[in-house]
Protein backbone atom coordinates (compact mmCIF):
# COMPACT_ATOMS: atom_id res chain seq x y z
CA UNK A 1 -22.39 4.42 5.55
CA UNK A 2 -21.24 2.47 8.54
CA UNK A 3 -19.18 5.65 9.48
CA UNK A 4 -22.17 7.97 9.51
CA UNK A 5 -24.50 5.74 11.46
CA UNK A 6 -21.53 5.23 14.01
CA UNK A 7 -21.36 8.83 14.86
CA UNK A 8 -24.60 10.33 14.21
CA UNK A 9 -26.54 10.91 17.57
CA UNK A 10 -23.56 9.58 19.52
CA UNK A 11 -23.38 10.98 22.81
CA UNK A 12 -19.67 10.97 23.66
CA UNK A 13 -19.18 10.51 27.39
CA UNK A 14 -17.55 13.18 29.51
CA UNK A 15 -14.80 10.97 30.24
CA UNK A 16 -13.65 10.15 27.19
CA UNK A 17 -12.80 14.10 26.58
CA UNK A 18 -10.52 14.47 29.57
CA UNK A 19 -7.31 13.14 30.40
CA UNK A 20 -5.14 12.93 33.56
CA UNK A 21 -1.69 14.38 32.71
CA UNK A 22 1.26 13.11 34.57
CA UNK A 23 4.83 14.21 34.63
CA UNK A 24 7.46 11.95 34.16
CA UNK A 25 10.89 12.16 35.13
CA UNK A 26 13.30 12.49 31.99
CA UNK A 27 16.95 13.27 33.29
CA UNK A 28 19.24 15.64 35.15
CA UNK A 29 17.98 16.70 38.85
CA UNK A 30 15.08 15.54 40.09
CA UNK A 31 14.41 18.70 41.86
CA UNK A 32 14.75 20.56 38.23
CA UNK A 33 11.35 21.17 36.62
CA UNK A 34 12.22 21.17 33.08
CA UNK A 35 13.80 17.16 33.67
CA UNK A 36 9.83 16.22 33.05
CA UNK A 37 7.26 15.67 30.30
CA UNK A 38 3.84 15.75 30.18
CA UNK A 39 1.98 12.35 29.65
CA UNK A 40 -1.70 12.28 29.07
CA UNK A 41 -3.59 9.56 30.55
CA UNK A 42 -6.78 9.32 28.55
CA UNK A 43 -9.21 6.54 28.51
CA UNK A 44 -9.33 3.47 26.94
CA UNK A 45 -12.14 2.63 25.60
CA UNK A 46 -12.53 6.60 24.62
CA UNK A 47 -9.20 5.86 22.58
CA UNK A 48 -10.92 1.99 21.07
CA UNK A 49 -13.94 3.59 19.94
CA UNK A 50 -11.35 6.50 18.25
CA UNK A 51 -9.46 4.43 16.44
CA UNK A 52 -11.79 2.17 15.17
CA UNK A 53 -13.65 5.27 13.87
CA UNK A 54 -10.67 6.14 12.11
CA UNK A 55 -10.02 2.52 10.48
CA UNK A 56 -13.82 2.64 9.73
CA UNK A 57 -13.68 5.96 7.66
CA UNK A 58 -10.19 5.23 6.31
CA UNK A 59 -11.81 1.81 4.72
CA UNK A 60 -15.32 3.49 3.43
CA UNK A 61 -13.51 5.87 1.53
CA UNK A 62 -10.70 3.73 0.07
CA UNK A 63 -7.96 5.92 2.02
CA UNK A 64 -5.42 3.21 2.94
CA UNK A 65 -3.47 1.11 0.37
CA UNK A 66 -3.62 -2.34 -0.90
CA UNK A 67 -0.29 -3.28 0.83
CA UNK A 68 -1.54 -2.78 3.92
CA UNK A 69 -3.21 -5.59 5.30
CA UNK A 70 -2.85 -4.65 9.35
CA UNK A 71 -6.05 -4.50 11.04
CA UNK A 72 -7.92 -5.01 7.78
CA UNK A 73 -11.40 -7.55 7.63
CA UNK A 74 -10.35 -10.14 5.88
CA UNK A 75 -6.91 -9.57 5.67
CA UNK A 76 -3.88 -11.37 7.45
CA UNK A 77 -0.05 -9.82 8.32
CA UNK A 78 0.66 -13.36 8.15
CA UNK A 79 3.14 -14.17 5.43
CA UNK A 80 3.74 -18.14 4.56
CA UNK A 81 6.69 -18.67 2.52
């Protein structure tokens, strides 16, 4: 399985397991701690590889349904009328 060979001896990179989390400003006073939420700034190509694992698995075992055609091989979103 694609999957299997994808992840087995895969040495995920230390990067990819930490994220940078950033409060952002919500509403009320500025000055107020609870006016802010957590955002986590992870990396990109740690979050690629993740979802494409996903998709991957998903496809090998027959977990998504025939309607849905986003982001599928050799299937198009485009609809001609």
């Amino acid at each position: 399985m694609k999957f299997q060979k994808l992840l087995s001896g895969i040495n995920i990179p230390k990067e990819w397991k930490c994220a940078n989390i950033t409060p952002l400003y919500t509403k009320g006073p500025v000055s107020d701690v609870s006016n802010y939420r957590p955002v986590n700034l992870t990396s990109v190509s740690g979050n690629l590889t993740e979802t494409a694992s996903r998709v991957l698995y998903m496809e090998e075992n027959k977990l998504l349904s025939d309607t849905r055609h986003g982001f599928r091989q050799a299937r198009s979103c485009v609809k001609n009328n």
